[in-house]
C-alpha atoms as a PDB file:
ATOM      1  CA  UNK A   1     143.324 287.223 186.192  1.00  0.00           C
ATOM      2  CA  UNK A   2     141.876 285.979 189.059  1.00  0.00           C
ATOM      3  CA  UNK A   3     141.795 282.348 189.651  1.00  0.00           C
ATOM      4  CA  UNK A   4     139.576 280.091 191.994  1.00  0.00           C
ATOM      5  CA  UNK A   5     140.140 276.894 193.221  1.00  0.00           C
ATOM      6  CA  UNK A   6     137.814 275.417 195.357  1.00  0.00           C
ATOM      7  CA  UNK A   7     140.122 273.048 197.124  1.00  0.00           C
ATOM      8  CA  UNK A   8     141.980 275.436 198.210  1.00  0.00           C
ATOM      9  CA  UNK A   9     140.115 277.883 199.662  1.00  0.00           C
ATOM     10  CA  UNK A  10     136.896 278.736 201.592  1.00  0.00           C
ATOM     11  CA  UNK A  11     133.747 280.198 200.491  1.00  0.00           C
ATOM     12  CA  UNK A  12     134.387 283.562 201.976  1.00  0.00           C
ATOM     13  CA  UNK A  13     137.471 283.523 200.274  1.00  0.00           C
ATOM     14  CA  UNK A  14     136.143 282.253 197.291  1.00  0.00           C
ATOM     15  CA  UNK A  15     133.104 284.641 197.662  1.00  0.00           C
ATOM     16  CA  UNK A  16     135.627 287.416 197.825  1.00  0.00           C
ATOM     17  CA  UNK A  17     137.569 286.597 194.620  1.00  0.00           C
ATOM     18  CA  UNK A  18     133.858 286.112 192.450  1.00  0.00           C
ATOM     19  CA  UNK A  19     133.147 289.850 193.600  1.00  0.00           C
ATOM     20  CA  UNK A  20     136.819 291.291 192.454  1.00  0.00           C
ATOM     21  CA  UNK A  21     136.735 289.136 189.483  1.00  0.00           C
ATOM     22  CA  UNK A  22     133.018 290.614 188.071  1.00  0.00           C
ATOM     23  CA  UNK A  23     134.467 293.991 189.151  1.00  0.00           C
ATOM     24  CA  UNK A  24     136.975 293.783 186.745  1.00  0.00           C
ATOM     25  CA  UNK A  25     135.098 292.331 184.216  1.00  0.00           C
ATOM     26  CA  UNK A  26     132.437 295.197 184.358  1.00  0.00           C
ATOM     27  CA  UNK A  27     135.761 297.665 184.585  1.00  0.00           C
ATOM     28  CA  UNK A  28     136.701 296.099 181.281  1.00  0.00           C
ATOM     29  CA  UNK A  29     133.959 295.720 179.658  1.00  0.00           C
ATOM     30  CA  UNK A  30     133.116 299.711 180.130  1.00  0.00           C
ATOM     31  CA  UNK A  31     136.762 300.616 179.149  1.00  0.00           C
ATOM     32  CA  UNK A  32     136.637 298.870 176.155  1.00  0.00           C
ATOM     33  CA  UNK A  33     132.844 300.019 175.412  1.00  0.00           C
ATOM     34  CA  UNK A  34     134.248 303.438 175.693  1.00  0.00           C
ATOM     35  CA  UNK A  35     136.914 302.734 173.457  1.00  0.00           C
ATOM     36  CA  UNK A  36     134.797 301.552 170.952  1.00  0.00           C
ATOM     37  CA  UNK A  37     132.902 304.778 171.236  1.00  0.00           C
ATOM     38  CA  UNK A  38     135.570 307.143 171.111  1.00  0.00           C
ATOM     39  CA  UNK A  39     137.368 305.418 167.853  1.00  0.00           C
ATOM     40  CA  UNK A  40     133.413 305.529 166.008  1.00  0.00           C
ATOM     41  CA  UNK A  41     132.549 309.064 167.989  1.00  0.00           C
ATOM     42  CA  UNK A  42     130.169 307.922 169.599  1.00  0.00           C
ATOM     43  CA  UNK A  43     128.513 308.667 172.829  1.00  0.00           C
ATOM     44  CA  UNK A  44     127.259 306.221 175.455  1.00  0.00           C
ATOM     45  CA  UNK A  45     123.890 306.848 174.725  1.00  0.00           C
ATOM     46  CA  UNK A  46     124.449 306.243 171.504  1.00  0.00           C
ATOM     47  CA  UNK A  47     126.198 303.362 172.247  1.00  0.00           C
ATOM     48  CA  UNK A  48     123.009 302.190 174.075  1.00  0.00           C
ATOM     49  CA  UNK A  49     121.057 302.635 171.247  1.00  0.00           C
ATOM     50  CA  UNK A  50     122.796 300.852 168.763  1.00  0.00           C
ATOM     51  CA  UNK A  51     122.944 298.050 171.524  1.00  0.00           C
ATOM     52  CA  UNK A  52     119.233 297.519 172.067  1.00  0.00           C
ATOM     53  CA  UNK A  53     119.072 297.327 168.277  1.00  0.00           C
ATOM     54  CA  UNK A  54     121.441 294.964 168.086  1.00  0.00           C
ATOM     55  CA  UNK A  55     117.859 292.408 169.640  1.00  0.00           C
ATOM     56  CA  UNK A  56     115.997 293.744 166.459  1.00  0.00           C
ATOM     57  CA  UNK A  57     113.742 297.126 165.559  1.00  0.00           C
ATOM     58  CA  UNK A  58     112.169 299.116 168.795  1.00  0.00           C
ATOM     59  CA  UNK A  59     110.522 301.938 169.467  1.00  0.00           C
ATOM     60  CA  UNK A  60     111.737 305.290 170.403  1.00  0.00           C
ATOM     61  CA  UNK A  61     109.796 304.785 173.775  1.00  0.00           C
ATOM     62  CA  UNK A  62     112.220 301.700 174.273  1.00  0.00           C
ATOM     63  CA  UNK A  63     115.509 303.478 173.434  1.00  0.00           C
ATOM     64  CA  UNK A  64     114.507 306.505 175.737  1.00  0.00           C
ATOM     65  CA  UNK A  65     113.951 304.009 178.504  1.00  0.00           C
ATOM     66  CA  UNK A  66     117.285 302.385 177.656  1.00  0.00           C
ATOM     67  CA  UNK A  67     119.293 305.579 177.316  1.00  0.00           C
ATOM     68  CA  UNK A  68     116.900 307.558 180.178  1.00  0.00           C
ATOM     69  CA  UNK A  69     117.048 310.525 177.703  1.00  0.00           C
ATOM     70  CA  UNK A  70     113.734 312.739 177.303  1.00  0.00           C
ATOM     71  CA  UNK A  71     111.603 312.022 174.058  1.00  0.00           C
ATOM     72  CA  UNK A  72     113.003 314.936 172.189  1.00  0.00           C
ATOM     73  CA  UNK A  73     117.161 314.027 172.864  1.00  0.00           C
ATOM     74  CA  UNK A  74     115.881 310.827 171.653  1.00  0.00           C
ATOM     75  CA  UNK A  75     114.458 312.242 168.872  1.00  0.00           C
ATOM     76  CA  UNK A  76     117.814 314.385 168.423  1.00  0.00           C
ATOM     77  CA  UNK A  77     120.221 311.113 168.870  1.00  0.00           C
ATOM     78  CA  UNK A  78     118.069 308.961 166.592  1.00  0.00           C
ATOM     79  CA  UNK A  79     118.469 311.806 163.544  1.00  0.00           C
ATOM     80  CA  UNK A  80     122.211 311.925 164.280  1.00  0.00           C
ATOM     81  CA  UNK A  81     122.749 308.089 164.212  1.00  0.00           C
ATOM     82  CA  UNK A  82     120.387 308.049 161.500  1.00  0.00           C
ATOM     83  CA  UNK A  83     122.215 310.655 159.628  1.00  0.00           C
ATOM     84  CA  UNK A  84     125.555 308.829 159.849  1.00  0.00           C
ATOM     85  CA  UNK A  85     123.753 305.602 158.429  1.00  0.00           C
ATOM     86  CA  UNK A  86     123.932 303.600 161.890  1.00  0.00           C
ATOM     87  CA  UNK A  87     119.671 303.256 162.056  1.00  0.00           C
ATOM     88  CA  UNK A  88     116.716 303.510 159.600  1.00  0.00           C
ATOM     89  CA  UNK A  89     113.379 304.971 161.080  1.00  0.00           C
ATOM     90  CA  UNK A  90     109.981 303.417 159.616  1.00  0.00           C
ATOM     91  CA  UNK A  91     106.476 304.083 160.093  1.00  0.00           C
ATOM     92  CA  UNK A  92     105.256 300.876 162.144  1.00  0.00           C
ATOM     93  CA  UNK A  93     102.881 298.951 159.778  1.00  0.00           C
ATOM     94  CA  UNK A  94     100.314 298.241 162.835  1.00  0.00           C
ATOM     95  CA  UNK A  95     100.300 301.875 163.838  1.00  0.00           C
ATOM     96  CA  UNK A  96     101.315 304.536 161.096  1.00  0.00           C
ATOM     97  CA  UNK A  97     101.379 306.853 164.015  1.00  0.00           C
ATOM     98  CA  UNK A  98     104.305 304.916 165.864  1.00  0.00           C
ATOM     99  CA  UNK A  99     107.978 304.766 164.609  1.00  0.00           C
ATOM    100  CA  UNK A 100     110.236 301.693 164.100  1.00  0.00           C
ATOM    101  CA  UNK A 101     113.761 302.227 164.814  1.00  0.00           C
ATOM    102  CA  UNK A 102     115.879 299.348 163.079  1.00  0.00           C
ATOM    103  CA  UNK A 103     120.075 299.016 162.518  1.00  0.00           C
ATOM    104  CA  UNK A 104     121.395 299.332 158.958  1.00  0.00           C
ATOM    105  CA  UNK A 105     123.813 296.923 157.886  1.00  0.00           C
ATOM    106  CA  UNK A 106     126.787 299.233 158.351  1.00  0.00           C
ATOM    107  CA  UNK A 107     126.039 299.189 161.847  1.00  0.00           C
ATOM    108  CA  UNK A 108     125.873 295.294 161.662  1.00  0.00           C
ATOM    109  CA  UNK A 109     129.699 295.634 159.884  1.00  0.00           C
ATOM    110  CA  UNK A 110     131.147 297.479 162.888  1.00  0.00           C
ATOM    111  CA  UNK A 111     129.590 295.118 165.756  1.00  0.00           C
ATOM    112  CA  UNK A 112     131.216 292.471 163.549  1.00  0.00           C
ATOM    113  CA  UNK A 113     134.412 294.471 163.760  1.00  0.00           C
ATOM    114  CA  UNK A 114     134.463 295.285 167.594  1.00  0.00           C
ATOM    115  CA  UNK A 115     132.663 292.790 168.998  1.00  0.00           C
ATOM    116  CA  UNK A 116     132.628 289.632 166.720  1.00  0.00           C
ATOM    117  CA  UNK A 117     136.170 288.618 167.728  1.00  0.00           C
ATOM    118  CA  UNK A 118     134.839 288.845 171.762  1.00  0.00           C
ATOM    119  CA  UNK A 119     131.765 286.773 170.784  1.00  0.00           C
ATOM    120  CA  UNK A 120     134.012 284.267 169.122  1.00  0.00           C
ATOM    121  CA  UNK A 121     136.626 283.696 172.187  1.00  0.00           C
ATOM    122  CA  UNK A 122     133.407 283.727 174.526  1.00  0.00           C
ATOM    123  CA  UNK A 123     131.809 280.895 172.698  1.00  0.00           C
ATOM    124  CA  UNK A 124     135.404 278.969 173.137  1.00  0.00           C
ATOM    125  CA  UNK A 125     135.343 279.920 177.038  1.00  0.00           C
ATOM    126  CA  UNK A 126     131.995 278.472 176.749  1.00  0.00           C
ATOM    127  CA  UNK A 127     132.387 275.604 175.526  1.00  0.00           C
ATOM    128  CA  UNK A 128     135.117 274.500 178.371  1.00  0.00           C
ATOM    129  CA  UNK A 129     132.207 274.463 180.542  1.00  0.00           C
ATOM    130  CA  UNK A 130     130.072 271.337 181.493  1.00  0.00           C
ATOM    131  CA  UNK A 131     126.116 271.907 180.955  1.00  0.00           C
ATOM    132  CA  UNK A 132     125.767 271.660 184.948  1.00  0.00           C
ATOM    133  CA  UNK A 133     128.772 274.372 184.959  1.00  0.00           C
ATOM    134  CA  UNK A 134     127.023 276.208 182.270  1.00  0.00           C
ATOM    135  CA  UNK A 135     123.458 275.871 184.370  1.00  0.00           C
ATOM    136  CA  UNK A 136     124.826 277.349 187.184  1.00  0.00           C
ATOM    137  CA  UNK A 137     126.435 280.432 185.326  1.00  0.00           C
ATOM    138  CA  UNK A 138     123.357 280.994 183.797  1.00  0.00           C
ATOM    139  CA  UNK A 139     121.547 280.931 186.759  1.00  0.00           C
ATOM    140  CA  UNK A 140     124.402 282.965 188.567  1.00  0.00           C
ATOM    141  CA  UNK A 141     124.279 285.642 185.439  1.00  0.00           C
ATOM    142  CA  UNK A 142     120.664 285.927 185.639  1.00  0.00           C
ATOM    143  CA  UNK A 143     120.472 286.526 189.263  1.00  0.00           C
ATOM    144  CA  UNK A 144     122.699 288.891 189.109  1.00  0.00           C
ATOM    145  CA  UNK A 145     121.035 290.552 186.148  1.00  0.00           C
ATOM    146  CA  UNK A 146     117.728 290.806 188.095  1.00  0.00           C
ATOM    147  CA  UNK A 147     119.388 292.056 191.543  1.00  0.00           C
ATOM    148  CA  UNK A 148     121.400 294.791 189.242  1.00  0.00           C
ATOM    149  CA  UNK A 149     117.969 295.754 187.526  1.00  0.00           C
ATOM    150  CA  UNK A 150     116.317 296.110 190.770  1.00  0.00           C
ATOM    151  CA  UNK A 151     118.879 298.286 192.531  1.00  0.00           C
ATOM    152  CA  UNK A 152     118.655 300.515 189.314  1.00  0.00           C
ATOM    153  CA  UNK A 153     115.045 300.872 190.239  1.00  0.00           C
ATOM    154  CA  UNK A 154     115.378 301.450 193.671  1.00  0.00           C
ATOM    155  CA  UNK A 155     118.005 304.327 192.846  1.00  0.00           C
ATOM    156  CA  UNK A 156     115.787 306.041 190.318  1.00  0.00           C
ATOM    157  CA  UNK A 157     112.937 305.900 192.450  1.00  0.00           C
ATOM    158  CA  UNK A 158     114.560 307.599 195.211  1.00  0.00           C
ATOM    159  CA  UNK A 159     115.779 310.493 192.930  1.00  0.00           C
ATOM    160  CA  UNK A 160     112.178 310.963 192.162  1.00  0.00           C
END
């Protein structure tokens, strides 16, 4: 664990120990992630999938942009989770011709199980935080969240 104290060192130093610190985090974050998947089999696009779902019902378009799989290895992960009772798929009831991916509640039951005790130490970290404190974070999270996003972009669209 890294720890910062600002009156005792200087921003570069401090700037230093942010950028170790959210390497780490990501680091552990993935390693447990992949943990998860290899105890439940399964794979990080899966794993992807059953994430976006976790925000509520999308379409297939939305997990293959997610996952960056083609349209028919979505359609080949979405029978496999759906087979193993992780995801329904409904016709959408504004367009029959579109498909509504949802989670079941089994898959509910094991984000509970691997994730609930995480969300539940989180909102104690949380709430050590002042609302300025928790202002900046957000703002800091966010930030990074939209430079991460846009490097993405720039990467794919070089590959292109």
């Amino acid at each position: 664990m890294i720890e910062i104290n600002s009156s005792s060192v200087n921003r570069a130093e401090m700037t230093a120990a942010i950028g170790l610190a959210i390497m780490q985090w990501q680091d552990a974050t993935q390693a447990y992630d992949e943990a998860v998947g290899v105890r439940l089999g399964l794979n990080m696009a899966e794993r992807h999938c059953i994430g976006l779902l976790h925000g509520g019902p999308q379409s297939a378009g939305a997990i293959a942009t997610v996952t960056g799989l083609t349209p028919a290895a979505v359609t080949a992960l979405i029978d496999r989770l759906e087979a193993r009772g992780l995801l329904t798929r409904t016709r959408s009831l504004e367009d029959r011709r579109k498909v509504v991916i949802e989670a079941t509640e089994a898959t509910r039951d094991l984000s509970a199980r691997y994730y609930g005790a995480i969300a539940r130490e989180g909102e104690k970290v949380i709430a050590t935080f002042s609302d300025a404190e928790l202002a900046t974070i957000s703002r800091f999270v966010n930030a990074a969240l939209d430079l991460q996003r846009a490097q993405l972009a720039r990467l794919k669209a070089e590959a292109g």
